[in-house]
Protein backbone atom coordinates (compact mmCIF):
# COMPACT_ATOMS: atom_id res chain seq x y z
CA UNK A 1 252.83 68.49 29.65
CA UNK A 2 249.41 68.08 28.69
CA UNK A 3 249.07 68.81 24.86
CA UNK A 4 245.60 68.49 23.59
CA UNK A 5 242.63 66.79 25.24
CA UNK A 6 239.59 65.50 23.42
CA UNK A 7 236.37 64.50 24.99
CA UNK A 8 232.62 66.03 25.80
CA UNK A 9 231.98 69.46 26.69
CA UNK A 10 230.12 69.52 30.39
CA UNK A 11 229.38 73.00 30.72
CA UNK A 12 230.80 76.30 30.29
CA UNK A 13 231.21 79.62 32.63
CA UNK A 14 232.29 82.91 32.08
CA UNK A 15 236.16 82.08 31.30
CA UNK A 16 236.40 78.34 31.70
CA UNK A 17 234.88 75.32 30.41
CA UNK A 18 234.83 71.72 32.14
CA UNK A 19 235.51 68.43 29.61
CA UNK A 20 235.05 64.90 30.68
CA UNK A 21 237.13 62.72 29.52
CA UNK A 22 236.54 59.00 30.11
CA UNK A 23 234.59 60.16 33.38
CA UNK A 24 237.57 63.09 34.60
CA UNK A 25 236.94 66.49 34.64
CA UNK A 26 239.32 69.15 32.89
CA UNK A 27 238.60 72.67 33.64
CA UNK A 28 240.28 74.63 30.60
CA UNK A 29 240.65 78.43 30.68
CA UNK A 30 239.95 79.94 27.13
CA UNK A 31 239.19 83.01 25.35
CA UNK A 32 235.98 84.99 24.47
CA UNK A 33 236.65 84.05 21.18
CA UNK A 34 237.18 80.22 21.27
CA UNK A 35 234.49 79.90 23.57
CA UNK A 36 232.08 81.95 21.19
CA UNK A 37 233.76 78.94 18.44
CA UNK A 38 232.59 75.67 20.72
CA UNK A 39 229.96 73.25 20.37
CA UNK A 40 227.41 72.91 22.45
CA UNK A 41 226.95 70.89 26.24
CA UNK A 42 226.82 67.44 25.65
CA UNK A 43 228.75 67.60 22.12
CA UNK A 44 232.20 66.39 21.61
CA UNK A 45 235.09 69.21 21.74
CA UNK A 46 239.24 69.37 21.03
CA UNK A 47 241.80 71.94 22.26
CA UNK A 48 245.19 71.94 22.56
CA UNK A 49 246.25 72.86 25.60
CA UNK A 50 249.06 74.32 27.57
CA UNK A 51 249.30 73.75 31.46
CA UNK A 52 250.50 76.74 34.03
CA UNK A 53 252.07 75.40 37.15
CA UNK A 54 252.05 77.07 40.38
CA UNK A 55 253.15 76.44 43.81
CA UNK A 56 249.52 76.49 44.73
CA UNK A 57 247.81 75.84 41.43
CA UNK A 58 247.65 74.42 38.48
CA UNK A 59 245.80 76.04 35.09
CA UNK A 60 245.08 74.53 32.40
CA UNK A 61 244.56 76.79 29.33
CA UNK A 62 242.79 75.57 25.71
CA UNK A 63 243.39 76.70 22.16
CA UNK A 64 241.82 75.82 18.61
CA UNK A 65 244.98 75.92 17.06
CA UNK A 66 248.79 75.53 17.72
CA UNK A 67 249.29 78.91 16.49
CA UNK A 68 246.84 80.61 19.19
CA UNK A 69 248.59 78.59 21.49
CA UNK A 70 252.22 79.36 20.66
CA UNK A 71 251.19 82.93 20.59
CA UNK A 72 250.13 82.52 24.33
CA UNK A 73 253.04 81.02 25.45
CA UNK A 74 255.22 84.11 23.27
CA UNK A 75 252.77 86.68 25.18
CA UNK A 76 253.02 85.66 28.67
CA UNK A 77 256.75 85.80 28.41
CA UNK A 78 256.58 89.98 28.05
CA UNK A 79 256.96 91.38 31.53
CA UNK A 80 253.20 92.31 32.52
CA UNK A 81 251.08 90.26 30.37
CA UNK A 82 249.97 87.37 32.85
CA UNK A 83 247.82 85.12 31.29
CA UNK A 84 244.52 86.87 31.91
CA UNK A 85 245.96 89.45 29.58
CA UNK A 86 247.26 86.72 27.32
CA UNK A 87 243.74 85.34 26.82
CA UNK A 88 242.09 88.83 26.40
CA UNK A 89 244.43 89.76 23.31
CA UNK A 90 243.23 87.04 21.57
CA UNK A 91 240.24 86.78 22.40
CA UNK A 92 239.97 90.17 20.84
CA UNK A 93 242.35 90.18 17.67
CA UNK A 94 242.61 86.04 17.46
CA UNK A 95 245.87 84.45 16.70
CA UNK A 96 245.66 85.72 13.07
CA UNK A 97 245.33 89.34 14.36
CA UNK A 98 248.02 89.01 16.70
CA UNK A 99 250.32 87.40 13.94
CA UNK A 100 249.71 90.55 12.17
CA UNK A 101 249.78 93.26 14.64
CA UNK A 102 253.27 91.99 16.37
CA UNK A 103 254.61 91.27 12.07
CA UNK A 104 253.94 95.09 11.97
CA UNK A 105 254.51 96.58 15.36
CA UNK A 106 250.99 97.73 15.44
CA UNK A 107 250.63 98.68 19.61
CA UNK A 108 247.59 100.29 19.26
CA UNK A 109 245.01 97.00 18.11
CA UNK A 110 247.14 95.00 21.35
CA UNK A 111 246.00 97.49 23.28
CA UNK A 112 242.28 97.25 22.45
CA UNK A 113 242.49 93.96 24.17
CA UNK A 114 240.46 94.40 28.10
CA UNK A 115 243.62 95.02 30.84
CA UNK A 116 246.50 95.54 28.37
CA UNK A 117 247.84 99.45 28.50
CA UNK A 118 249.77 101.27 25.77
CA UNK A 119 252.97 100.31 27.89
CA UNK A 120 252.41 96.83 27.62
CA UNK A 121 251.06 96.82 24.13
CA UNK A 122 254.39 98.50 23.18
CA UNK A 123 256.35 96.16 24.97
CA UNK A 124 254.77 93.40 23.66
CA UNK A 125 255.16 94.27 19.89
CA UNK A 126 258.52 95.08 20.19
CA UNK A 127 259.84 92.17 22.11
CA UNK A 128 257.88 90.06 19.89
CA UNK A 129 259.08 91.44 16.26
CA UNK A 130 261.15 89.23 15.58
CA UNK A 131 259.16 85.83 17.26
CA UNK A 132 256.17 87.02 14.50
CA UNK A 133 257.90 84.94 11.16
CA UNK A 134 258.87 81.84 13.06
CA UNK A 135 254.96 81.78 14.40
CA UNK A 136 253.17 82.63 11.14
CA UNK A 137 254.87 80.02 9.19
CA UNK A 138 253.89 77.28 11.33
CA UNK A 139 252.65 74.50 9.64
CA UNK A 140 250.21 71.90 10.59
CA UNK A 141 249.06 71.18 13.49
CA UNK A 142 251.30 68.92 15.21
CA UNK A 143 252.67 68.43 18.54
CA UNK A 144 255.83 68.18 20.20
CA UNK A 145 256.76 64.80 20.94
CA UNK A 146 257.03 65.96 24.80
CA UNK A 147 253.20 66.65 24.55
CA UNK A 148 250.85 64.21 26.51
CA UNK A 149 247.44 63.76 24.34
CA UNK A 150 244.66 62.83 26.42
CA UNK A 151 241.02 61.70 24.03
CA UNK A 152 237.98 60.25 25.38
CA UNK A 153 237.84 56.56 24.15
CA UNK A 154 234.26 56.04 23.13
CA UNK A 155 232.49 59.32 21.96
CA UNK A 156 229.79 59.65 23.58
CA UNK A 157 228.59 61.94 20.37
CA UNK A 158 228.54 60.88 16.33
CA UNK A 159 231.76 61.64 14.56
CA UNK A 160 229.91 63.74 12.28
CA UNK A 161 229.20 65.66 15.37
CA UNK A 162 232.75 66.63 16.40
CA UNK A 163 234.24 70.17 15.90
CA UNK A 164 237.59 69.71 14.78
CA UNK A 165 240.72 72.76 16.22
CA UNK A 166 240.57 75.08 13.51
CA UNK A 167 243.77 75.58 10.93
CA UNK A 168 245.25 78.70 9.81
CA UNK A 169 245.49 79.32 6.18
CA UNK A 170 248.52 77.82 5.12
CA UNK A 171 249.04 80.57 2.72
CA UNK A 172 250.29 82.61 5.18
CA UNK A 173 252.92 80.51 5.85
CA UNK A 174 253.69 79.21 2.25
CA UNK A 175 253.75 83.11 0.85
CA UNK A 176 256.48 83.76 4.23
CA UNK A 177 258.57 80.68 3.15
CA UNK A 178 258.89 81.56 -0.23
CA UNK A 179 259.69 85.25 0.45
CA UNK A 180 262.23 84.29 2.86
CA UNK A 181 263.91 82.46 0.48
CA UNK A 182 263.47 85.03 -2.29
CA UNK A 183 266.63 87.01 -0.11
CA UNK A 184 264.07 89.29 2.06
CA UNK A 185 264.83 89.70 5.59
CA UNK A 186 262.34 87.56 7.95
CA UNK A 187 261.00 90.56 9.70
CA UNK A 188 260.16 92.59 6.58
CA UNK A 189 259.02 89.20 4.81
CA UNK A 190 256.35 88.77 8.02
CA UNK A 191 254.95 92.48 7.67
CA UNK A 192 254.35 92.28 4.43
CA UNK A 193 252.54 88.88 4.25
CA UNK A 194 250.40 89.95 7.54
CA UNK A 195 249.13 93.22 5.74
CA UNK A 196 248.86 91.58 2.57
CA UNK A 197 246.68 88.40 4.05
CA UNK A 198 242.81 88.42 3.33
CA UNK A 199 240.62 85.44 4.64
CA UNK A 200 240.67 82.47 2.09
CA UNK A 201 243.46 83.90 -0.01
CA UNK A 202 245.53 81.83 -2.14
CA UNK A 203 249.32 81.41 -1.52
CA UNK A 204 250.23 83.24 -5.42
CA UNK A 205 247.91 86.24 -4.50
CA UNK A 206 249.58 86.81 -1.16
CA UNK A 207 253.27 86.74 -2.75
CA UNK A 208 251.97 89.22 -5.22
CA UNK A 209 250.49 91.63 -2.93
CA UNK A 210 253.29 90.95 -0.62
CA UNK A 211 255.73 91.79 -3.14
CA UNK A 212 254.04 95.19 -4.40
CA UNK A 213 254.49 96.27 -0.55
CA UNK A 214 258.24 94.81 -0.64
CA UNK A 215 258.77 96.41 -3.84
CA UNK A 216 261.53 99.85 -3.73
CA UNK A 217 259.01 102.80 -3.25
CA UNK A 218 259.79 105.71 -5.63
């Protein structure tokens, strides 16, 4: 399976972009948001990728991070969420906000995404729960060894120039880790790290605040 690609962004449509690489063509489905997060024509671009076959088709599909793409494989295994649907929940809530929403079982921000009902949303954050702690404590972004890499060999653009996939704070997954092995249950560790999570927060805050919300109320 095709893993990650690397090479110059073409040019971009409403839900796909084309990337040459060494002179061949990829045309990579993505979300609103990634594509809102890409360079411009002509400039050098990375996503990891995961490929859909079909008896008539094959789709590729791009990600900035192994998270956002783990999440899309996880969300296109719930009965009605193709990956259309996949793509439009996060594209609206990104794979942070989808971390957090499935951690705690919160339907109704799914559901904001374009195409997905309150059924599906419902579905999808139950059937998910328990995936949520495995995929928020993922660490760097590696790939399996089954993944094919495929990067352009000369750059046609500086190096300075490249946009690199974007990482998730590792805090998340540090502050899960260390719950986990404080004796709380996975599920209940998850939730509490995804509500207690603010953007650049430091792995010590987020175990605090995460065990306030743990702590016995009353």
């Amino acid at each position: 399976m095709i893993g990650r690609i690397a090479g110059r962004l073409d040019y971009r449509a409403a839900d796909h972009v084309l990337i040459d690489v060494r002179g061949v063509g990829y045309l990579v489905f993505i979300s609103d948001r990634t594509m809102a997060n890409l360079p411009g024509n002509g400039e050098a671009v990375a996503l990891y990728t995961d490929l859909l076959v079909r008896e008539d088709n094959l789709q590729l599909f791009g990600f900035t991070s192994l998270v956002e793409k783990e999440w899309h494989r996880l969300l296109m295994g719930v009965q009605g969420i193709g990956a259309k649907a996949s793509l439009a929940i996060l594209g609206a809530l990104g794979p942070e906000g989808v971390s957090k929403a499935i951690a705690l079982g919160d339907w109704h921000a799914l559901a904001k995404a374009k195409g997905v009902g309150p059924k599906i949303a419902q579905r999808a954050a139950i059937e998910l729960k328990n995936k949520a702690p495995a995929v928020m404590a993922m660490g760097g972004d590696a790939l399996d060894d089954d993944d094919i890499v495929i990067e352009d060999d000369a750059p046609a653009v500086p190096v300075k120039a490249r946009k690199a996939p974007a990482k998730a704070n590792p805090a998340q997954g540090e502050a899960l880790s260390a719950l986990v092995n404080l004796g709380y249950a996975p599920g209940d560790a998850a939730a509490a790290v995804a509500e207690a999570m603010t953007p650049g927060a430091a792995t010590g805050d987020v175990i605090r605040a995460a065990l306030k919300l743990l702590a016995p109320k009353g």
